[in-house]
Protein backbone atom coordinates (compact mmCIF):
# COMPACT_ATOMS: atom_id res chain seq x y z
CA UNK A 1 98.04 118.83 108.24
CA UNK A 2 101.18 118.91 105.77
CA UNK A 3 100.44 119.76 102.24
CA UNK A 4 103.61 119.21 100.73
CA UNK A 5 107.07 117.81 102.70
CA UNK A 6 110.97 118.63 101.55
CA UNK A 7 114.06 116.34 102.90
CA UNK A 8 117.25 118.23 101.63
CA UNK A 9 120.63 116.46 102.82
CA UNK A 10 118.56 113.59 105.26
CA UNK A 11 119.37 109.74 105.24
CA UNK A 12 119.34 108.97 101.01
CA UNK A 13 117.81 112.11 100.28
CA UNK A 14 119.56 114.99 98.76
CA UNK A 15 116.75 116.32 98.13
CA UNK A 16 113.24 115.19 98.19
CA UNK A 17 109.86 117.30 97.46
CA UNK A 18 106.28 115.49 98.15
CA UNK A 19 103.34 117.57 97.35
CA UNK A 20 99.85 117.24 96.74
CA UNK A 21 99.65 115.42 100.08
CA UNK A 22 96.15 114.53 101.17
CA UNK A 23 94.66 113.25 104.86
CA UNK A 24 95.68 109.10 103.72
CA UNK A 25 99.08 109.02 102.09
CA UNK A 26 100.42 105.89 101.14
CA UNK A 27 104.51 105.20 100.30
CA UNK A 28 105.44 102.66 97.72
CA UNK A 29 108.54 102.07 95.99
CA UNK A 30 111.43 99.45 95.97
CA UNK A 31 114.07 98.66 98.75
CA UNK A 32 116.26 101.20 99.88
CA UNK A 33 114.00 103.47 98.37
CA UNK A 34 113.54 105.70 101.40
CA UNK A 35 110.33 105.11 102.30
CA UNK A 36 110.83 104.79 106.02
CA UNK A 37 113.47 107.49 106.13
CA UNK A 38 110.69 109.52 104.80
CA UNK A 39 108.51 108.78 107.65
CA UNK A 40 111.61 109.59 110.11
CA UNK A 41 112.14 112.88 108.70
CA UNK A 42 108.18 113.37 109.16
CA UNK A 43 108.61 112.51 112.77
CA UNK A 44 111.40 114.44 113.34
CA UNK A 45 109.74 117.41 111.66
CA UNK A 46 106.15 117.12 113.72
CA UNK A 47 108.30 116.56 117.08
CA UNK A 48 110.18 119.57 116.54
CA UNK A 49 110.17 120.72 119.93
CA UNK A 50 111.71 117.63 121.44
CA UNK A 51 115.71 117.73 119.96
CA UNK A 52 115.58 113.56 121.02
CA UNK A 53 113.76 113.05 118.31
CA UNK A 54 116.19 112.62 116.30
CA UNK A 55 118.15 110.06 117.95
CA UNK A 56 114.72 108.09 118.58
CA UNK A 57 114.12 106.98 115.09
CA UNK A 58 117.40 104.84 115.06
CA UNK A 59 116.15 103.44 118.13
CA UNK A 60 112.81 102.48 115.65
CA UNK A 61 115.28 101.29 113.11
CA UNK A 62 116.98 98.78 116.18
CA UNK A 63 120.24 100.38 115.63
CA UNK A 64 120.02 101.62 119.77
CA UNK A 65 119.19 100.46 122.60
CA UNK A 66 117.74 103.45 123.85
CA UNK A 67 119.03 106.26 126.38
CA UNK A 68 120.36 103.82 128.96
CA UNK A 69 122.21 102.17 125.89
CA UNK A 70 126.12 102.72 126.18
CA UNK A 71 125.82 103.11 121.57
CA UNK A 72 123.85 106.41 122.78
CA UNK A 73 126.62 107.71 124.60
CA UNK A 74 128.83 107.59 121.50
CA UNK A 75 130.17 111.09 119.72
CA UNK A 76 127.60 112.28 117.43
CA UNK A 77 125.43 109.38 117.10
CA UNK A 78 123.26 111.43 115.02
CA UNK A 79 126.15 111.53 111.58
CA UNK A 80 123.71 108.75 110.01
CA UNK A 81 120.70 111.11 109.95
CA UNK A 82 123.13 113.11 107.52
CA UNK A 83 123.26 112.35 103.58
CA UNK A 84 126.55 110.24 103.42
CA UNK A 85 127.39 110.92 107.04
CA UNK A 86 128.63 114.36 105.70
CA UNK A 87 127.59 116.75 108.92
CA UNK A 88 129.28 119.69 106.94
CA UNK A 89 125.91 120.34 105.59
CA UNK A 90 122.57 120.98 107.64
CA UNK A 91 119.87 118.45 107.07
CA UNK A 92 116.58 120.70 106.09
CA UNK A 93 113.36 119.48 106.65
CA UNK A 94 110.15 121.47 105.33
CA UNK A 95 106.73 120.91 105.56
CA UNK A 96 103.98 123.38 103.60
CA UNK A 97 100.68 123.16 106.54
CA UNK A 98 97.28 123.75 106.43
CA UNK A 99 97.42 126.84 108.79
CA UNK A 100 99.48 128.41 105.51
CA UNK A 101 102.87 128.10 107.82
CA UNK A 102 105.53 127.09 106.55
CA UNK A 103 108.08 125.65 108.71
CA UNK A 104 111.72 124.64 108.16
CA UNK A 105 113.49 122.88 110.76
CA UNK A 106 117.72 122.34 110.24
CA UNK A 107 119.85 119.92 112.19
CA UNK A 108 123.40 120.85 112.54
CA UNK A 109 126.61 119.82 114.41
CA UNK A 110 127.47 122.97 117.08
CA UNK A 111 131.43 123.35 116.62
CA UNK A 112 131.56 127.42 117.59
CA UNK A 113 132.72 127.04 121.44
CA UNK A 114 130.31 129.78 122.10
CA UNK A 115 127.44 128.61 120.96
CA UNK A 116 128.79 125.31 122.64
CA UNK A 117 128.24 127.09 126.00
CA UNK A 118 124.92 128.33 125.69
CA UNK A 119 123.23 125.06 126.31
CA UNK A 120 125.32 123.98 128.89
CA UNK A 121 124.36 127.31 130.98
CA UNK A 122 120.63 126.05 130.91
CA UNK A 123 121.63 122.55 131.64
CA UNK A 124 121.15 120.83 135.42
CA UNK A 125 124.26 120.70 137.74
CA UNK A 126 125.13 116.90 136.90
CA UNK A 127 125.82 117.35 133.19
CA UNK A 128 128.54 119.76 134.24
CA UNK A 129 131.90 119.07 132.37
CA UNK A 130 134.52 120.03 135.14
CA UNK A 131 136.82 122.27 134.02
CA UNK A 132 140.04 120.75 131.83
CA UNK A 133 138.47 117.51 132.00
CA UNK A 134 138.61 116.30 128.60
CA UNK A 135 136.84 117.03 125.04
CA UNK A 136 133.98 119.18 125.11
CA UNK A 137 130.61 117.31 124.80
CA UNK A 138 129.17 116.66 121.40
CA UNK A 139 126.02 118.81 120.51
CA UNK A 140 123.25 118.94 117.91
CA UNK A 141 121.42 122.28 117.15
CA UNK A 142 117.50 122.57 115.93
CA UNK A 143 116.99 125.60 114.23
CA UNK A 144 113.33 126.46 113.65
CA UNK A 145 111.61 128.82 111.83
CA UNK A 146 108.05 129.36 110.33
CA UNK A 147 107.83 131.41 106.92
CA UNK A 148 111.42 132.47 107.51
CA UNK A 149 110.81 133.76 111.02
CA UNK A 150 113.38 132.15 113.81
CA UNK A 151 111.05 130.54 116.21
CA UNK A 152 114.56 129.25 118.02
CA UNK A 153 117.58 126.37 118.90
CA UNK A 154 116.79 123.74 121.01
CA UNK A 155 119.82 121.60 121.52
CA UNK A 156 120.57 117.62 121.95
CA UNK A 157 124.09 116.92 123.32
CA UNK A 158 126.01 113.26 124.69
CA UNK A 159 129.00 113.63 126.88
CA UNK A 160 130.77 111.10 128.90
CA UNK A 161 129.81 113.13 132.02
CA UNK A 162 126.46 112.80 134.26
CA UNK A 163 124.05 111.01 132.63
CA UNK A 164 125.73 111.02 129.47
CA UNK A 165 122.63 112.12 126.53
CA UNK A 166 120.93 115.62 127.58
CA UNK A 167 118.50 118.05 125.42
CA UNK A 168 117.30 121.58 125.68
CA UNK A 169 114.32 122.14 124.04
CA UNK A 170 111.62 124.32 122.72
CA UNK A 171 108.35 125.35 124.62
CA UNK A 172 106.18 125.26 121.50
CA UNK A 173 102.47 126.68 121.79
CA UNK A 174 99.66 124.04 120.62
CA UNK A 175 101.88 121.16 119.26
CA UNK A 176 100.21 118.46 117.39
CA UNK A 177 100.93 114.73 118.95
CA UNK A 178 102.87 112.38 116.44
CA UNK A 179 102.19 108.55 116.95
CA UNK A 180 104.95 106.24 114.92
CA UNK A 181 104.03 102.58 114.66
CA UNK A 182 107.36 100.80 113.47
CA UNK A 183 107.39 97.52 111.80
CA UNK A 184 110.52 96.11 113.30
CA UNK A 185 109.07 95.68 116.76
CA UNK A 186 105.90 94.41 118.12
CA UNK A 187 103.78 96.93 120.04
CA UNK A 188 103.71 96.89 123.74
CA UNK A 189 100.45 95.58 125.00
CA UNK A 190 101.14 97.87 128.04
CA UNK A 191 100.87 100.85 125.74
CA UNK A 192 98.19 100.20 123.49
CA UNK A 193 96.64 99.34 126.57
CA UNK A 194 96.89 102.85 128.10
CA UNK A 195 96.06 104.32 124.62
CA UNK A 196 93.12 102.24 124.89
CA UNK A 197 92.19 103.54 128.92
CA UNK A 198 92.39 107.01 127.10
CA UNK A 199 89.66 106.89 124.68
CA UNK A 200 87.71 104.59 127.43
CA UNK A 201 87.41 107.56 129.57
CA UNK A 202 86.13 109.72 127.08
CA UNK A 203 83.64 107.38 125.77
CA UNK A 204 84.95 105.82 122.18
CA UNK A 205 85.48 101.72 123.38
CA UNK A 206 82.59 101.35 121.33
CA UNK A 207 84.44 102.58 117.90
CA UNK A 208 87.71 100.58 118.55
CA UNK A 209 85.78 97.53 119.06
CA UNK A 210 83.79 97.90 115.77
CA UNK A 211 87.06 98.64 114.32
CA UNK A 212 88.60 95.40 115.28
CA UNK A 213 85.52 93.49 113.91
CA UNK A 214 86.15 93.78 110.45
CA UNK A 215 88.74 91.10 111.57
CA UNK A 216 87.09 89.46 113.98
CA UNK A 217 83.17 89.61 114.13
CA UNK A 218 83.05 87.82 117.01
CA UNK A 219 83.79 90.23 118.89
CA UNK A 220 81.69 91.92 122.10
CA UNK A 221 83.16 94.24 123.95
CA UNK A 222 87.33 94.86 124.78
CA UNK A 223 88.86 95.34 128.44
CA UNK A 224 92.41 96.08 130.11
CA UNK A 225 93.31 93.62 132.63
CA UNK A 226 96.61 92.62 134.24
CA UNK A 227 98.66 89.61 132.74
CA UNK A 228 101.53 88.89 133.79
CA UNK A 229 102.97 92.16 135.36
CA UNK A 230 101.53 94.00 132.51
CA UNK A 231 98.22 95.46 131.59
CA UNK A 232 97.23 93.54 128.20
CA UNK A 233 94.13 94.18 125.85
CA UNK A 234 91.50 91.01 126.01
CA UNK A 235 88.25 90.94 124.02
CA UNK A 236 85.34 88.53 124.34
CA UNK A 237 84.45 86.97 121.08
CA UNK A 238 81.70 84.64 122.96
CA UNK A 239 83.97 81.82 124.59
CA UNK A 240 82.82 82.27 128.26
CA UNK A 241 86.55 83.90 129.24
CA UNK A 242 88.30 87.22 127.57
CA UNK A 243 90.91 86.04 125.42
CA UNK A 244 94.58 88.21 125.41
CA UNK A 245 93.97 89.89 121.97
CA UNK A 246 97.55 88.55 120.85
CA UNK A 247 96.00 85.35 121.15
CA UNK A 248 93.70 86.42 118.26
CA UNK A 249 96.92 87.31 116.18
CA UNK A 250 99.09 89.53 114.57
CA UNK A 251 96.56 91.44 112.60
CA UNK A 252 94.09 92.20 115.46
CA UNK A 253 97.81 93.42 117.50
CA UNK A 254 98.20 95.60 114.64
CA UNK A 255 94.86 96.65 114.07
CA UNK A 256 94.01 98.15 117.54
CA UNK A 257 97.47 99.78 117.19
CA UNK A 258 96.34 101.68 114.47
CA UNK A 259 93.29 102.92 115.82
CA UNK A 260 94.54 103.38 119.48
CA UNK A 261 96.97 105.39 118.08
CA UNK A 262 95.06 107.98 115.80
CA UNK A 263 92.94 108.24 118.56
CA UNK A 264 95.56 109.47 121.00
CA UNK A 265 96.89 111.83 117.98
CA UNK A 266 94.12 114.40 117.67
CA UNK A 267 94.39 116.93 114.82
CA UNK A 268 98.45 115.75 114.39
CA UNK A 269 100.18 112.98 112.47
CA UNK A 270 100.30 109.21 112.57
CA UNK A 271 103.36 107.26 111.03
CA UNK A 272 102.75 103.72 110.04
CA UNK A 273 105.47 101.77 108.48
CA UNK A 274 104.78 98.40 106.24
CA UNK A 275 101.00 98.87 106.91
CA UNK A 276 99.55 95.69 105.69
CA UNK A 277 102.50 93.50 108.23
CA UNK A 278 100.24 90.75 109.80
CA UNK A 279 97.14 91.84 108.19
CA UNK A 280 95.25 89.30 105.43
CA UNK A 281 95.01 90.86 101.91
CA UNK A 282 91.10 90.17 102.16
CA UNK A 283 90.53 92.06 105.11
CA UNK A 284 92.57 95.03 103.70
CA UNK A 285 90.11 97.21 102.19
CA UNK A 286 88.33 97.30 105.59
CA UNK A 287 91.33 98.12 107.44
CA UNK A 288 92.00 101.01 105.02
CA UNK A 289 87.84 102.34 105.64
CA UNK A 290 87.99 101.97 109.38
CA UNK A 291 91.41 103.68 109.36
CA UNK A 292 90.40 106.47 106.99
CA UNK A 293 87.36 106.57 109.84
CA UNK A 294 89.32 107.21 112.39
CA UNK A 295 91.65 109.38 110.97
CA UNK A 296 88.26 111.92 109.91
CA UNK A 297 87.18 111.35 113.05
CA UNK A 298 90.21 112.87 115.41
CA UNK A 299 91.54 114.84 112.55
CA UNK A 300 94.98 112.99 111.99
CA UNK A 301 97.03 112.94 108.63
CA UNK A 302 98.08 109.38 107.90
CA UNK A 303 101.49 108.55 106.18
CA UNK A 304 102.36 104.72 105.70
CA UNK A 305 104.43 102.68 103.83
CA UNK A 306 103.52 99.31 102.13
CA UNK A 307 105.81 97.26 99.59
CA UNK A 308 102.52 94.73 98.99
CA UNK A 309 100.14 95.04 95.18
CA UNK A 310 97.42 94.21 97.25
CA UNK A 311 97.76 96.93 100.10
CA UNK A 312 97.51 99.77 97.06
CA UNK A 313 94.60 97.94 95.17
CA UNK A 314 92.77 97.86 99.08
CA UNK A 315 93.13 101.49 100.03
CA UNK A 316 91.92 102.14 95.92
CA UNK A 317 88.84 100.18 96.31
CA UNK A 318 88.63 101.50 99.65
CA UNK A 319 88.28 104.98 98.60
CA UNK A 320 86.18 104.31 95.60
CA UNK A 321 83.43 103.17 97.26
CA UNK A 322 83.70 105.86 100.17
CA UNK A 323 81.89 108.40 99.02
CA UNK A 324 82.39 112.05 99.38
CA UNK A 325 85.76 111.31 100.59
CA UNK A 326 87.78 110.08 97.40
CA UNK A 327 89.96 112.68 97.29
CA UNK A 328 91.35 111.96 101.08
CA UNK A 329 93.75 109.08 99.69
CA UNK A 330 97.46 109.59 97.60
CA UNK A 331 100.10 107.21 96.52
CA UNK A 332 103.45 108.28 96.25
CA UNK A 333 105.83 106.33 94.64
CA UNK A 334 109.70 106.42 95.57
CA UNK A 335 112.27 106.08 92.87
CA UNK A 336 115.84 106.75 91.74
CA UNK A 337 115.85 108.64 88.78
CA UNK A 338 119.73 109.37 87.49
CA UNK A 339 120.72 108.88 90.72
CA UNK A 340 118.59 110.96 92.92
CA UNK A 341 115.31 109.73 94.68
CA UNK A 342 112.08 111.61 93.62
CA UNK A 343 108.61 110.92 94.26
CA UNK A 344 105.92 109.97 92.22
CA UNK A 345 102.45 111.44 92.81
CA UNK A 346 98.77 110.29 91.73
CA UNK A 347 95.21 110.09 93.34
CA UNK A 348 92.58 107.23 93.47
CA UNK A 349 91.67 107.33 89.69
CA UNK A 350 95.46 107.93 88.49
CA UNK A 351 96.34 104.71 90.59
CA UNK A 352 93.25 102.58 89.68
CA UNK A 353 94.21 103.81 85.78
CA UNK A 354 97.92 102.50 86.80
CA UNK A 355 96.71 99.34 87.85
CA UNK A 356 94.59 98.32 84.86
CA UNK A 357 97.05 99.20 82.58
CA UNK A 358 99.78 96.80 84.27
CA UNK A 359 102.02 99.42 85.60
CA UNK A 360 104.50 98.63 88.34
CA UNK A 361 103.11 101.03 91.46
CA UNK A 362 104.74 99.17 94.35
């Protein structure tokens, strides 16, 4: 788990520290605060070994279509993870873990034309760039290193040639999975679904089902079956027939996301942007105990984001009454102050304090 986080020269951040972090962090603040570019740098950070990382979080943002996407194939589609688009300076990310590590991973544009050729000597035949035939390809280095030890460079590059976007990455020993639930796209049924066949085979239907019941207590039991070319979650709430679980709504969609997700992220991160999206502010404290559940359970650290009152005064009654495990929950508040975003730390009795007194913690 991450016990404090740094963002130096990423998206709006010239330089952002978050400590104190605890196993349920919620993100508050205004718009255009950074509190999704915070999770991004968190994802890019906990997927260090995979260089695409970093061009997968403007695909969560809609701004791509993906790898197949012709906007991929661009030069450097990866200036708008820099502070102002400036790529003369390295974007740093840091996180202080558990384990006592602490490791820094840098993003930077690869101009030398010899370190432009050490990639392309581990690359496959058809990203070749025949000789004289045109600019050289476009490449981002990953430099990582754990308490100031070079671990190595893995490398993300686009060129007009082959398939257009390759990466060479790092082989990284025991990597914790990272799960990111955006909250400009529906999930895919089809991958919930498998996420769901995961924890079926090792026995835990049982806890995602009594998850989704604080929503809807009708519910029996949960099963995959095929709809329409794809595999879809149904549950039977007593009807005689298993009912698609969209057809119960956005917040039971959402909901089985959540847990689905933690559960395929054991002992590594989950990302959850605008938390409370489709979810009713009275079954919110609920959501935040089944969620903090789930997260003790598989040992995951949670970060989301919320802009909603009522999402913060949830997870604070939440926590209050789970006890033993009040000190699991933070809110961190976003904010410009002269000009440069900082973050604002307190636990469940500084925010329950904050919201008697009237103050503004969204």
């Amino acid at each position: 788990m991450y016990r404090s986080f740094r963002a130096r020269n990423f998206r709006c951040f010239a330089d952002l520290q978050v400590s104190n972090l605890a196993r349920i962090n919620l993100f508050a603040g205004l718009n255009n605060v950074g509190k999704t570019a915070l999770l991004e740098a968190l994802f890019i950070h906990s997927s260090a070994q995979d260089p695409r990382a970093a061009l997968e979080v403007d695909v969560f943002r809609g701004m791509s279509g993906g790898e197949e996407s012709s906007s991929v194939r661009t030069r450097e589609p990866w200036t708008s993870l820099f502070a102002g688009s400036k790529t003369g300076t390295p974007v740093e990310l840091t996180g202080e873990l558990s384990t006592g590590k602490t490791r820094t991973l840098r993003l930077r544009p690869v101009d030398d034309p010899e370190e432009l050729a050490k990639p392309a000597q581990m690359l496959p035949g058809e990203f070749a760039r025949p000789a004289g035939s045109g600019p050289p390809p476009a490449v981002l280095a990953a430099d990582l290193e754990d308490d100031g030890e070079r671990l190595g460079t893995s490398y993300l590059g686009v060129t007009k040639f082959g398939n257009g976007l390759w990466s060479v990455g790092l082989r990284l020993p025991e990597q914790p999975p990272t799960i990111f639930l955006v909250a400009r796209k529906r999930p895919e049924p089809s991958e919930d679904a498998e996420r769901y066949g995961k924890m079926e085979v090792n026995g835990q239907q049982d806890m995602v089902r009594d998850a989704l019941k604080v929503i809807e207590p009708r519910l029996q039991r949960l099963a995959a079956v095929p709809l329409a070319g794809a595999v879809v979650i149904h549950g039977d709430i007593g009807l005689g027939r298993l009912v698609p679980l969209p057809l119960m709504g956005d917040g039971m969609v959402r909901l089985l996301s959540f847990i689905v997700g933690i559960g395929n992220a054991p002992k590594g991160v989950a990302l959850v942007d605008e938390i409370e999206n489709g979810l009713h502010h009275s079954v919110l404290p609920n959501v935040w105990r089944v969620v903090a559940e789930a997260a003790r359970q598989f040992d995951v650290q949670v970060f989301a984001t919320t802009h909603s009152i009522e999402c913060i005064e949830a997870a604070t009654r939440a926590f209050e009454a789970d006890l033993g495990f009040e000190d699991d929950f933070r809110l961190h508040r976003l904010e410009r102050v002269n000009g440069t975003i900082v973050a604002q730390t307190g636990n469940r009795e500084a925010v329950r304090a904050a919201l008697e007194m009237g103050l503004e913690v969204r």
